[in-house]
C-alpha atoms as a PDB file:
ATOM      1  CA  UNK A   1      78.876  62.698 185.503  1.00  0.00           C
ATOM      2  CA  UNK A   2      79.675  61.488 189.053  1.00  0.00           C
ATOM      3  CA  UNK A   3      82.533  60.126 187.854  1.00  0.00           C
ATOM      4  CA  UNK A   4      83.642  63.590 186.907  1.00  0.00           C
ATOM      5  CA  UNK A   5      83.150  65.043 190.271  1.00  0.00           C
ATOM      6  CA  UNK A   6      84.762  62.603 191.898  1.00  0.00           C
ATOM      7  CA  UNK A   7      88.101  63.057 189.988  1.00  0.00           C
ATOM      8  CA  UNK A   8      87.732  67.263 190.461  1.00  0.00           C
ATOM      9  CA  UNK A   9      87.342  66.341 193.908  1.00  0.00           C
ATOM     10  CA  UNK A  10      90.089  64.547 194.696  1.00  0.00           C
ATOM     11  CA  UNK A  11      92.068  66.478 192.484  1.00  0.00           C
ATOM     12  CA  UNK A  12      91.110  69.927 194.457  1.00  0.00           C
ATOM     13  CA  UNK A  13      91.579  67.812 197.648  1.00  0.00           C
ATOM     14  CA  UNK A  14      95.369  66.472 196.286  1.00  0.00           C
ATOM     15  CA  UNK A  15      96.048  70.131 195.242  1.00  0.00           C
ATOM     16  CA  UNK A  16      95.113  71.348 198.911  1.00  0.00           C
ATOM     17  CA  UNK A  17      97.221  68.836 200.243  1.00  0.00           C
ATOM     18  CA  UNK A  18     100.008  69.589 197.825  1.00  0.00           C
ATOM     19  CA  UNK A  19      99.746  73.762 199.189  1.00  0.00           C
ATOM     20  CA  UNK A  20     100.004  72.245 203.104  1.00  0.00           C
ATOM     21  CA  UNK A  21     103.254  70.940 202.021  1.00  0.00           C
ATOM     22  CA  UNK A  22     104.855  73.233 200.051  1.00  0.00           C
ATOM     23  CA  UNK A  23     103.773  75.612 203.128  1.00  0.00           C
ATOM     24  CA  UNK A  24     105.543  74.142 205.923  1.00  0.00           C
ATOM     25  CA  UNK A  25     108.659  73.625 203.375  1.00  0.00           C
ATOM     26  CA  UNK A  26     108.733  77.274 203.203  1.00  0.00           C
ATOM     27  CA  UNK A  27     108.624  77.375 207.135  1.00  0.00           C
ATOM     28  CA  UNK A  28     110.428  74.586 208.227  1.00  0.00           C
ATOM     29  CA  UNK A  29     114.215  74.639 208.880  1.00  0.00           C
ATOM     30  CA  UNK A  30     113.477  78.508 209.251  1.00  0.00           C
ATOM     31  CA  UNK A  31     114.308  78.859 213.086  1.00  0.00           C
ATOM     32  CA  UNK A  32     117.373  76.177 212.249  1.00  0.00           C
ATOM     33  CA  UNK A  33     118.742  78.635 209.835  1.00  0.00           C
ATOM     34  CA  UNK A  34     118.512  81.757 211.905  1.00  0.00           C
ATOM     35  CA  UNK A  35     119.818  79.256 215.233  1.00  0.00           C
ATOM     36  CA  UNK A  36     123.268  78.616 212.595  1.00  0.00           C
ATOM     37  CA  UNK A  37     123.845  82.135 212.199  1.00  0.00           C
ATOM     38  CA  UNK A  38     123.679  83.301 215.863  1.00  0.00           C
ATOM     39  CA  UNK A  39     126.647  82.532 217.590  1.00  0.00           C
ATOM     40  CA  UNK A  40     129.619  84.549 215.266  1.00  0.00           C
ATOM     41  CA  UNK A  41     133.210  84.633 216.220  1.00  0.00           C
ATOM     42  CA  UNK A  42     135.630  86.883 213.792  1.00  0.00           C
ATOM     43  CA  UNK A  43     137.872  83.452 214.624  1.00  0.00           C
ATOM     44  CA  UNK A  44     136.410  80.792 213.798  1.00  0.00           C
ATOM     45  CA  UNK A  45     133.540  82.025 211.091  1.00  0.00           C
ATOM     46  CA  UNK A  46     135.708  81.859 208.261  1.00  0.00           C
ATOM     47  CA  UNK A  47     138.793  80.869 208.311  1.00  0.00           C
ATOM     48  CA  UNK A  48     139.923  82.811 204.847  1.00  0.00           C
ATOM     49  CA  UNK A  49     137.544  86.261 205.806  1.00  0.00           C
ATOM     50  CA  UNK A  50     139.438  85.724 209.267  1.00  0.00           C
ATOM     51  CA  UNK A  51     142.563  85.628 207.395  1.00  0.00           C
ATOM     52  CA  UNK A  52     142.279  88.268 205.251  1.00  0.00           C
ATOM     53  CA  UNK A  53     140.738  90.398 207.954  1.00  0.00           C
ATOM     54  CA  UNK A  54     143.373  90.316 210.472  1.00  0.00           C
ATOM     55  CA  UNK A  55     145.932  90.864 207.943  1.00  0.00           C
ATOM     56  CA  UNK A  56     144.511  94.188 206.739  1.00  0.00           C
ATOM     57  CA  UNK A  57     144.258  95.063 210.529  1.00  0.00           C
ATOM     58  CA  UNK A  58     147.255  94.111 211.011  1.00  0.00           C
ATOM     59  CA  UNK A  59     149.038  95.538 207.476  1.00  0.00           C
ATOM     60  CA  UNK A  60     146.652  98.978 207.418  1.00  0.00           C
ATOM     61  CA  UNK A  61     144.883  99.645 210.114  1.00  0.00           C
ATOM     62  CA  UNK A  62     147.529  98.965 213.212  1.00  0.00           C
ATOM     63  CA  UNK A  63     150.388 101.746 211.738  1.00  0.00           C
ATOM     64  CA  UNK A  64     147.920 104.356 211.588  1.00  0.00           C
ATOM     65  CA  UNK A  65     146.151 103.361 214.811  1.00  0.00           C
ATOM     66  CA  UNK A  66     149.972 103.858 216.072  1.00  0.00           C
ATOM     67  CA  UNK A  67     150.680 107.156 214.743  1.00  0.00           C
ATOM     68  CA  UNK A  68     147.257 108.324 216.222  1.00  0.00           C
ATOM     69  CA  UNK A  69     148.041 106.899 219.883  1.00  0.00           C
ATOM     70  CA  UNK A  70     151.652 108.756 218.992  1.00  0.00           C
ATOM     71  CA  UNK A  71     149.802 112.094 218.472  1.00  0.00           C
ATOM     72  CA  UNK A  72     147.403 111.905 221.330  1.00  0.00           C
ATOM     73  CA  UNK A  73     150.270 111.171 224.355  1.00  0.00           C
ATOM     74  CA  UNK A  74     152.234 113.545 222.963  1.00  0.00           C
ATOM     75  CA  UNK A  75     149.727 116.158 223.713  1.00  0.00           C
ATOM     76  CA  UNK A  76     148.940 114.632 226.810  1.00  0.00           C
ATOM     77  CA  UNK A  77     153.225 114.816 227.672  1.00  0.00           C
ATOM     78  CA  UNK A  78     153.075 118.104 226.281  1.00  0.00           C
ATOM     79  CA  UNK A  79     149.768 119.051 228.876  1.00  0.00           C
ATOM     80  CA  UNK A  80     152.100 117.529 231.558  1.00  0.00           C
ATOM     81  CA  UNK A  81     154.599 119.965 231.224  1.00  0.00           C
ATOM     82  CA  UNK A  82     152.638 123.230 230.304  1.00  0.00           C
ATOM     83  CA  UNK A  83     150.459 122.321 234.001  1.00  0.00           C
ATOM     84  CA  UNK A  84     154.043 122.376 235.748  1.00  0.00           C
ATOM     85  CA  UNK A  85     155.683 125.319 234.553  1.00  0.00           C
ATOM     86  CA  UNK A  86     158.932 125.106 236.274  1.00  0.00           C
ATOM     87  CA  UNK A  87     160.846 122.194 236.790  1.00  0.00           C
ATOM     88  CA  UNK A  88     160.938 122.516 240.444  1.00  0.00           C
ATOM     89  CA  UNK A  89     156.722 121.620 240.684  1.00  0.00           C
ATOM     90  CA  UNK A  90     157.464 118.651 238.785  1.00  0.00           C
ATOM     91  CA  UNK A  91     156.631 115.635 240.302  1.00  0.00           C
ATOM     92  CA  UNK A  92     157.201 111.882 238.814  1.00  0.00           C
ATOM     93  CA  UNK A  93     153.665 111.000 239.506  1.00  0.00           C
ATOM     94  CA  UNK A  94     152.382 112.290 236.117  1.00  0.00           C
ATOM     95  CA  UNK A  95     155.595 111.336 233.928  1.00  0.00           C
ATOM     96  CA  UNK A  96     154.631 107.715 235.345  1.00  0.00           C
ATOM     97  CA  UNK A  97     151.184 107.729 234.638  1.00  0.00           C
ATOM     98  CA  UNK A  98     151.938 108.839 230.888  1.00  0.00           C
ATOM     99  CA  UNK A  99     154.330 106.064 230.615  1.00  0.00           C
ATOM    100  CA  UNK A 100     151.817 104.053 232.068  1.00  0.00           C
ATOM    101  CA  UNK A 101     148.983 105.369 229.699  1.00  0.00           C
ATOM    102  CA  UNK A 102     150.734 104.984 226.885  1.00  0.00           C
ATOM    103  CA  UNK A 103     152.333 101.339 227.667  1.00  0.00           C
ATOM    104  CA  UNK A 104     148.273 100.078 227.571  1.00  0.00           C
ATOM    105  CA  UNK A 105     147.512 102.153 224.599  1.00  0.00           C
ATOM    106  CA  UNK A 106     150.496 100.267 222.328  1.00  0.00           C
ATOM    107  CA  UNK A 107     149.382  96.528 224.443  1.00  0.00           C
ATOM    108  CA  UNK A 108     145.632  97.717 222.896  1.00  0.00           C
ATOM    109  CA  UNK A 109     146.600  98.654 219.675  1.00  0.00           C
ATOM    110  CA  UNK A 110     148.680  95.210 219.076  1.00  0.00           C
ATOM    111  CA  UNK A 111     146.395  93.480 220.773  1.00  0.00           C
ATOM    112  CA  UNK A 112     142.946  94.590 219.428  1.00  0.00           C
ATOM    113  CA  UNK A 113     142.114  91.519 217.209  1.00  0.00           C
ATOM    114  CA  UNK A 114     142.709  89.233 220.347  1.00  0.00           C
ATOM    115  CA  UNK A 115     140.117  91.810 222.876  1.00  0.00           C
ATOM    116  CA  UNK A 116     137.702  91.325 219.625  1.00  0.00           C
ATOM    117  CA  UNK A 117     138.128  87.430 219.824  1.00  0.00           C
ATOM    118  CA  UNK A 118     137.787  88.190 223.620  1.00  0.00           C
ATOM    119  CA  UNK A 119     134.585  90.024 223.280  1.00  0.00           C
ATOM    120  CA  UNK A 120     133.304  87.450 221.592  1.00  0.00           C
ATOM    121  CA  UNK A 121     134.532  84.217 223.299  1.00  0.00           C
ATOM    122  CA  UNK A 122     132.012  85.955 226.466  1.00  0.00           C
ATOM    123  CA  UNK A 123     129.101  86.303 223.973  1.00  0.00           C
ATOM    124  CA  UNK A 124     130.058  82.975 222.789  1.00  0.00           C
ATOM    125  CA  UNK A 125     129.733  81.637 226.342  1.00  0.00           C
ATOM    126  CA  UNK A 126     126.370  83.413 227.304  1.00  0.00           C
ATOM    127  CA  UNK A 127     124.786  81.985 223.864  1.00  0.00           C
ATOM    128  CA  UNK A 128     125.942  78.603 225.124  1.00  0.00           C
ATOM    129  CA  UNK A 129     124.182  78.983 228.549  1.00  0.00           C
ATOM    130  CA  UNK A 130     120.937  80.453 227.305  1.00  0.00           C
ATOM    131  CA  UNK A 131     120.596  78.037 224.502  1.00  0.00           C
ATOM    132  CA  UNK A 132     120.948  75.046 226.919  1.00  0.00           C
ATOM    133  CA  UNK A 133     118.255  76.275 228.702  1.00  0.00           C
ATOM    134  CA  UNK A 134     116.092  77.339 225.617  1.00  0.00           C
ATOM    135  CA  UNK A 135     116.668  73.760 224.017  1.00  0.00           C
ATOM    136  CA  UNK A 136     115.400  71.778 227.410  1.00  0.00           C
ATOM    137  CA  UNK A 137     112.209  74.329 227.424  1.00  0.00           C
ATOM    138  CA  UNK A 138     111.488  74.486 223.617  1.00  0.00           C
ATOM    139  CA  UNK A 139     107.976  72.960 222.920  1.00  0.00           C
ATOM    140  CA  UNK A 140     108.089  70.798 219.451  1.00  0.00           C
ATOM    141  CA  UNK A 141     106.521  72.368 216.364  1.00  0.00           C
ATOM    142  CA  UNK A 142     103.439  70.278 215.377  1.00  0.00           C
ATOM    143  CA  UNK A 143     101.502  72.426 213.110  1.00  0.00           C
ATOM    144  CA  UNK A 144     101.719  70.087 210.155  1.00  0.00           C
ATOM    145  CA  UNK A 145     100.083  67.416 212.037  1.00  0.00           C
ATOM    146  CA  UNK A 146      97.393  69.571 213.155  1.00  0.00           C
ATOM    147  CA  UNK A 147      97.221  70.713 209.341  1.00  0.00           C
ATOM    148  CA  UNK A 148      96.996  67.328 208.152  1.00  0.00           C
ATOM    149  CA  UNK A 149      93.865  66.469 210.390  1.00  0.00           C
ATOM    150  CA  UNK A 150      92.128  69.572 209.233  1.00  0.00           C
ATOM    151  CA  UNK A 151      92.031  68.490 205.551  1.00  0.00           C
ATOM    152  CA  UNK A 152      91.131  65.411 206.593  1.00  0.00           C
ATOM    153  CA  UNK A 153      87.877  67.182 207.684  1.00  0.00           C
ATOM    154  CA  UNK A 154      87.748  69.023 204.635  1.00  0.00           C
ATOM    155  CA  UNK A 155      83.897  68.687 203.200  1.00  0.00           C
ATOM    156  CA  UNK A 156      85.972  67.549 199.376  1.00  0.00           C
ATOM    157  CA  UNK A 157      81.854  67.703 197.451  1.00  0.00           C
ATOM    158  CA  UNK A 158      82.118  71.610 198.614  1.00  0.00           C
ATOM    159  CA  UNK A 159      85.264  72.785 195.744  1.00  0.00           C
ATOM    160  CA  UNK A 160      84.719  76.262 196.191  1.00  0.00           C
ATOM    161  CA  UNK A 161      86.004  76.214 199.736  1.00  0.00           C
ATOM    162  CA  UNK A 162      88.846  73.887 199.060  1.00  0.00           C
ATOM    163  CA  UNK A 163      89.546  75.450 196.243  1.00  0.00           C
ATOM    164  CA  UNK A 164      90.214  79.175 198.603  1.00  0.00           C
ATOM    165  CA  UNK A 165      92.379  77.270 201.236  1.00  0.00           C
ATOM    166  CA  UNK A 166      94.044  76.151 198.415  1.00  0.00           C
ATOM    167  CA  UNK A 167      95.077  79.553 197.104  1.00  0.00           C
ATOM    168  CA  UNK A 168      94.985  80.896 200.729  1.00  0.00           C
ATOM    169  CA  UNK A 169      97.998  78.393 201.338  1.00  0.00           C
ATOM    170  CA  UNK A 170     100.021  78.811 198.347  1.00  0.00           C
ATOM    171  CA  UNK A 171      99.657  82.730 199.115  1.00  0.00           C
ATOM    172  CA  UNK A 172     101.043  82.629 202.719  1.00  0.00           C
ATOM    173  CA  UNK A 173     103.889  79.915 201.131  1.00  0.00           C
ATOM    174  CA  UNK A 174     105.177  82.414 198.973  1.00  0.00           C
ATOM    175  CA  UNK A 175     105.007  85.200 202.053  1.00  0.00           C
ATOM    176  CA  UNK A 176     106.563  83.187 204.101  1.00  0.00           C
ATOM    177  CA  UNK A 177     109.248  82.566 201.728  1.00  0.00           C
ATOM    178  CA  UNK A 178     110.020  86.383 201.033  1.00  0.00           C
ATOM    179  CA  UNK A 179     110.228  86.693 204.949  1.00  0.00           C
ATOM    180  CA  UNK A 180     112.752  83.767 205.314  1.00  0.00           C
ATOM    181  CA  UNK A 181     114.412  85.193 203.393  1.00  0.00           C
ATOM    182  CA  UNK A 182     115.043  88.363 205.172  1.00  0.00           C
ATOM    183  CA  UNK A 183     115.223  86.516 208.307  1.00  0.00           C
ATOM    184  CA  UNK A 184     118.425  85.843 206.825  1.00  0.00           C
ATOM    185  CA  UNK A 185     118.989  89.024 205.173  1.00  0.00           C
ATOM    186  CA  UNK A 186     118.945  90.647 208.952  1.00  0.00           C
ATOM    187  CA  UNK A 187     121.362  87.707 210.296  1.00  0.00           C
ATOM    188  CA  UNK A 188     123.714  87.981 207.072  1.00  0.00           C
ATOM    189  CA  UNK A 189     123.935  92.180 207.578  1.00  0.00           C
ATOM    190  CA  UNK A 190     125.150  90.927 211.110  1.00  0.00           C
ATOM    191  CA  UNK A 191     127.963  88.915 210.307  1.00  0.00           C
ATOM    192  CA  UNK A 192     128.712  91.633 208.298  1.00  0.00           C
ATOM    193  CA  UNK A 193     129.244  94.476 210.321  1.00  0.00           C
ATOM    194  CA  UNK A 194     130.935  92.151 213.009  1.00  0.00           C
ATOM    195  CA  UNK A 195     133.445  91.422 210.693  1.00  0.00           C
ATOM    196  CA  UNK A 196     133.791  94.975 209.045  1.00  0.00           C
ATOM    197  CA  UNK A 197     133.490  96.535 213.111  1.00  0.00           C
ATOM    198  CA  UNK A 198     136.203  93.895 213.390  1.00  0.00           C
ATOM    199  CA  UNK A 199     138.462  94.920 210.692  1.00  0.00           C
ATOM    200  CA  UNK A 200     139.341  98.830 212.012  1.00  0.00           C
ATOM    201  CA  UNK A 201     138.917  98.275 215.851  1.00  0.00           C
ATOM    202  CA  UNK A 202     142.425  99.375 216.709  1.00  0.00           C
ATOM    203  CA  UNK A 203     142.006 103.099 215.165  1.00  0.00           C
ATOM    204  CA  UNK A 204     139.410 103.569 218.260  1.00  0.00           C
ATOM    205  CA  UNK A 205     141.415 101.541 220.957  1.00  0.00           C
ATOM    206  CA  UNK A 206     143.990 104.076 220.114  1.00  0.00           C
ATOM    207  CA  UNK A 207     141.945 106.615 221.902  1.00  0.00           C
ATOM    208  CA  UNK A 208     140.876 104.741 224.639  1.00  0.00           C
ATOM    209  CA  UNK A 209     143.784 106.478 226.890  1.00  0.00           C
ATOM    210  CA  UNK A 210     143.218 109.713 226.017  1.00  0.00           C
ATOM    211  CA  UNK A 211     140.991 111.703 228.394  1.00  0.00           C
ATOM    212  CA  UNK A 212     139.797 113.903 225.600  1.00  0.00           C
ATOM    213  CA  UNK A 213     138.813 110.937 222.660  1.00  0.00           C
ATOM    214  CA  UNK A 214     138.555 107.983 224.820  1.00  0.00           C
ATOM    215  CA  UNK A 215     134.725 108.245 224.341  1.00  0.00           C
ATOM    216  CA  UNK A 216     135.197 107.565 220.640  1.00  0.00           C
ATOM    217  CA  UNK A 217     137.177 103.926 221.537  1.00  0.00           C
ATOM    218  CA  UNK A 218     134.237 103.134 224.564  1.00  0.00           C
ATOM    219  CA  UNK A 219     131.393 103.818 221.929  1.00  0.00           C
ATOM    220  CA  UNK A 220     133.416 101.434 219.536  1.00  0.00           C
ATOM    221  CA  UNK A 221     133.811  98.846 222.036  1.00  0.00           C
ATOM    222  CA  UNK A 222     130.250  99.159 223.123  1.00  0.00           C
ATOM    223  CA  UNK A 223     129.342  98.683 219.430  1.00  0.00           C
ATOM    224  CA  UNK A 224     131.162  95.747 218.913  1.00  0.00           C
ATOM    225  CA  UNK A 225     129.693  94.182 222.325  1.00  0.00           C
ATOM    226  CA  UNK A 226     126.110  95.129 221.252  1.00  0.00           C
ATOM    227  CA  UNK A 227     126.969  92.852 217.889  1.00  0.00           C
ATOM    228  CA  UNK A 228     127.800  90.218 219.655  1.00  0.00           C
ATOM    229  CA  UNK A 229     125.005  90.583 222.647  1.00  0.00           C
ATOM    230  CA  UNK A 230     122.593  91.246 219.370  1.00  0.00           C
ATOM    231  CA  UNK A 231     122.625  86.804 219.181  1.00  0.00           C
ATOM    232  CA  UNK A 232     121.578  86.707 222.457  1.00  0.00           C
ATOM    233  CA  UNK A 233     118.214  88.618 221.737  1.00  0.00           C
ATOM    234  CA  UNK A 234     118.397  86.633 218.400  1.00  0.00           C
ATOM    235  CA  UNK A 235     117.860  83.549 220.563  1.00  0.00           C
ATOM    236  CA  UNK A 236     115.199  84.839 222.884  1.00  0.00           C
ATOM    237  CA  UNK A 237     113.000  86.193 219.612  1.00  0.00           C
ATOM    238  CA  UNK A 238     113.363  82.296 217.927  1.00  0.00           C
ATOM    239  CA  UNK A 239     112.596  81.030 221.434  1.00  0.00           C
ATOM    240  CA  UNK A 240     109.049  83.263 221.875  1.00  0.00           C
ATOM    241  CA  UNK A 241     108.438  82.163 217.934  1.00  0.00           C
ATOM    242  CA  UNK A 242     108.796  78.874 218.429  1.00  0.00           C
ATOM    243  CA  UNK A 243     106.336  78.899 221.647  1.00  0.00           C
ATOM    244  CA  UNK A 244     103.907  80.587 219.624  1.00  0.00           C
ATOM    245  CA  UNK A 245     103.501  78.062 217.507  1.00  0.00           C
ATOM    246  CA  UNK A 246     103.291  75.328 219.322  1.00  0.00           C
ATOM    247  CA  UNK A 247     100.255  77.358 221.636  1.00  0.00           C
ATOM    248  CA  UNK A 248      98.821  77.827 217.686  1.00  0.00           C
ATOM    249  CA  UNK A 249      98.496  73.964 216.749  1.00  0.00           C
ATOM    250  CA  UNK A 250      96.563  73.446 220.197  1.00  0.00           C
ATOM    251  CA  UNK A 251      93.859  76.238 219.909  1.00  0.00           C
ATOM    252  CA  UNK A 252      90.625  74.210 218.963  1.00  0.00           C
ATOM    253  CA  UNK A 253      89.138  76.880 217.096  1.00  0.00           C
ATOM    254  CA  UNK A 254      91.737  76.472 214.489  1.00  0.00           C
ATOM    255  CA  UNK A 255      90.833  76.299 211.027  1.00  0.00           C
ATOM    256  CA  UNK A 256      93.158  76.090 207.804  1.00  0.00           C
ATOM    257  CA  UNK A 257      93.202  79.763 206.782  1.00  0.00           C
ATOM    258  CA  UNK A 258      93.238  80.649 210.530  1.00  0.00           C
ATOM    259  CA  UNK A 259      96.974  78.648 210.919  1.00  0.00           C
ATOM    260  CA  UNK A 260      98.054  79.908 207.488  1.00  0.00           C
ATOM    261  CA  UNK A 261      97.584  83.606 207.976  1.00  0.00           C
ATOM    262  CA  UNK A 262      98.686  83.330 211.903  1.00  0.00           C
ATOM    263  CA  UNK A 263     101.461  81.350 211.106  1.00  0.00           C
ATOM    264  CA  UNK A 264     102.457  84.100 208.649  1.00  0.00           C
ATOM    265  CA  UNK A 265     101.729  86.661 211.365  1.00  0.00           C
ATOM    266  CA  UNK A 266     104.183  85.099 213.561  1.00  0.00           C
ATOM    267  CA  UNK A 267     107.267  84.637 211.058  1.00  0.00           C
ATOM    268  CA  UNK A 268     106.593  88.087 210.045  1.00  0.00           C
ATOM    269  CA  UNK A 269     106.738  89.431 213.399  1.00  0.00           C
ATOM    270  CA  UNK A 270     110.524  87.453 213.715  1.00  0.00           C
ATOM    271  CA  UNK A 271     111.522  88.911 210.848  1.00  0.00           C
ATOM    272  CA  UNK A 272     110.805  92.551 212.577  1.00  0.00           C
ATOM    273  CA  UNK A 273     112.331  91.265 216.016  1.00  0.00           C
ATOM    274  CA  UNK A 274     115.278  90.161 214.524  1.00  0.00           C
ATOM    275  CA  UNK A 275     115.579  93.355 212.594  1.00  0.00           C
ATOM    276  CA  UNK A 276     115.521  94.923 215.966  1.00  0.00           C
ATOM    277  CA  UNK A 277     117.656  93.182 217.849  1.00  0.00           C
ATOM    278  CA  UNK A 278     120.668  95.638 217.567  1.00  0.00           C
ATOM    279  CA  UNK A 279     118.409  98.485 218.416  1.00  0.00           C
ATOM    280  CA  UNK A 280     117.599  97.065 222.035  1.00  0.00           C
ATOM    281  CA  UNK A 281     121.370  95.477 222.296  1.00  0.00           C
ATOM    282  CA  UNK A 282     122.633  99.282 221.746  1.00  0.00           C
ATOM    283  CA  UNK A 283     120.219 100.257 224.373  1.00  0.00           C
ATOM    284  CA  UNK A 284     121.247  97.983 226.964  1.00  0.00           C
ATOM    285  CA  UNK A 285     124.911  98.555 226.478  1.00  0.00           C
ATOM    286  CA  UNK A 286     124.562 102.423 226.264  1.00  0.00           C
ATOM    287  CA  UNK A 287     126.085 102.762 222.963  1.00  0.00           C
ATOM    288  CA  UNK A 288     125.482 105.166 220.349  1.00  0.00           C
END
């Protein structure tokens, strides 16, 4: 009969070593994945969404954004003249300004898809920067290592026990899989509505010289900056969950359903940051 223990033993003892790796297979590459999706430029994503993108801005959405900037100076010319009655109180002052006005509103209009590429060549730039500075501070993720020299303290005569880390670990595995997954989910939406915020920008930079609808084309623009200022925040979040666990794999009170569940814990919680990302980048930027 001792032989028989002995092989339910080391089978237990393989099988707990099996759920350790499936675990950090779930987790690692996680923060990689998210770190690919961060910095997004309308230019140089895709170069067939890009494409098709800039031609239905360009085929669609740029006439009408014309016909509304058309409308709007009109009434503003039209203002101009009801405010000076008479010919004889009217100045050239105001004609140029109109003229003025309305020469930036048709540069915005045909230029809207190059201020988007704009917008984000900055956010582009202040990823760059912070991630240089994230990379050189980044501590490396060892948890598997600690993992490893925990089950090789593992009692392997007591099978109950192994037997619950065992199912403890294959539990947060398939947890942590669900939330990698919308980790991605959140950084896939984003892309998204860059590219759809992308796709009609020039109706609201038509407004942007009127006194009475510029607000709409600010609140646009602000928008579309908090999308792009939304990777920066990505990047801090990944940076704080990446520090975390490091600090977990050097806690010497650590045991194996202690890293599992933390561990959990902490992807969990990036999942939620990431989530809210665009709420504090629409804070920041005062948009709406």
């Amino acid at each position: 009969m001792e032989w028989l223990s002995n092989y339910f033993q080391a089978m237990f003892l393989e099988m707990l070593k099996g759920a350790a790796n499936d675990f950090f297979e779930a987790l690692s590459g996680l923060t990689g994945d998210v770190r690919g999706l961060i910095d997004v430029n309308p230019g140089t994503y895709d170069a067939t969404l890009f494409t098709m993108i800039r031609r239905i801005s360009d085929t669609a959405i740029v006439p009408v954004a014309c016909l509304i900037l058309c409308y709007l100076m009109t009434i503003n010319f039209i203002k101009i003249i009801e405010d000076k009655n008479t010919y004889k109180d009217m100045t050239f002052m105001p004609v140029f300004k109109w003229i003025l006005y309305t020469t930036i509103g048709i540069v915005l209009v045909t230029k809207t898809y190059d201020i988007v590429l704009a917008i984000f060549d900055v956010v582009g730039w202040i990823l760059a920067k912070a991630g240089a500075i994230i990379t050189l501070t980044e501590a490396d993720i060892n948890l598997q290592d600690k993992l490893n020299e925990l089950i090789d303290l593992v009692d392997p005569t007591d099978i109950g026990k192994v037997l619950g880390m065992t199912i403890q670990l294959m539990m947060c595995k398939v947890l942590v899989s669900i939330v990698a997954v919308l980790c991605k989910v959140a950084m896939y939406f984003r892309i998204i509505s860059i590219l759809v915020y992308s796709s009609a920008a020039a109706i609201p930079m038509a407004t942007l010289m009127d006194q009475g609808q510029n607000q709409t084309g600010q609140n646009y623009l602000k928008n579309l900056a908090s999308l792009g200022l939304q990777g920066f925040f990505t990047l801090i979040i990944i940076a704080i969950f990446e520090v975390l666990i490091s600090e977990l794999a050097t806690r010497t009170d650590l045991t194996i359903s202690t890293m599992a569940w933390s561990t959990l814990m902490y992807t969990l919680a990036l999942c939620m940051g990431l989530f809210s990302t665009k709420k504090v980048a629409d804070v920041t930027l005062g948009a709406h």
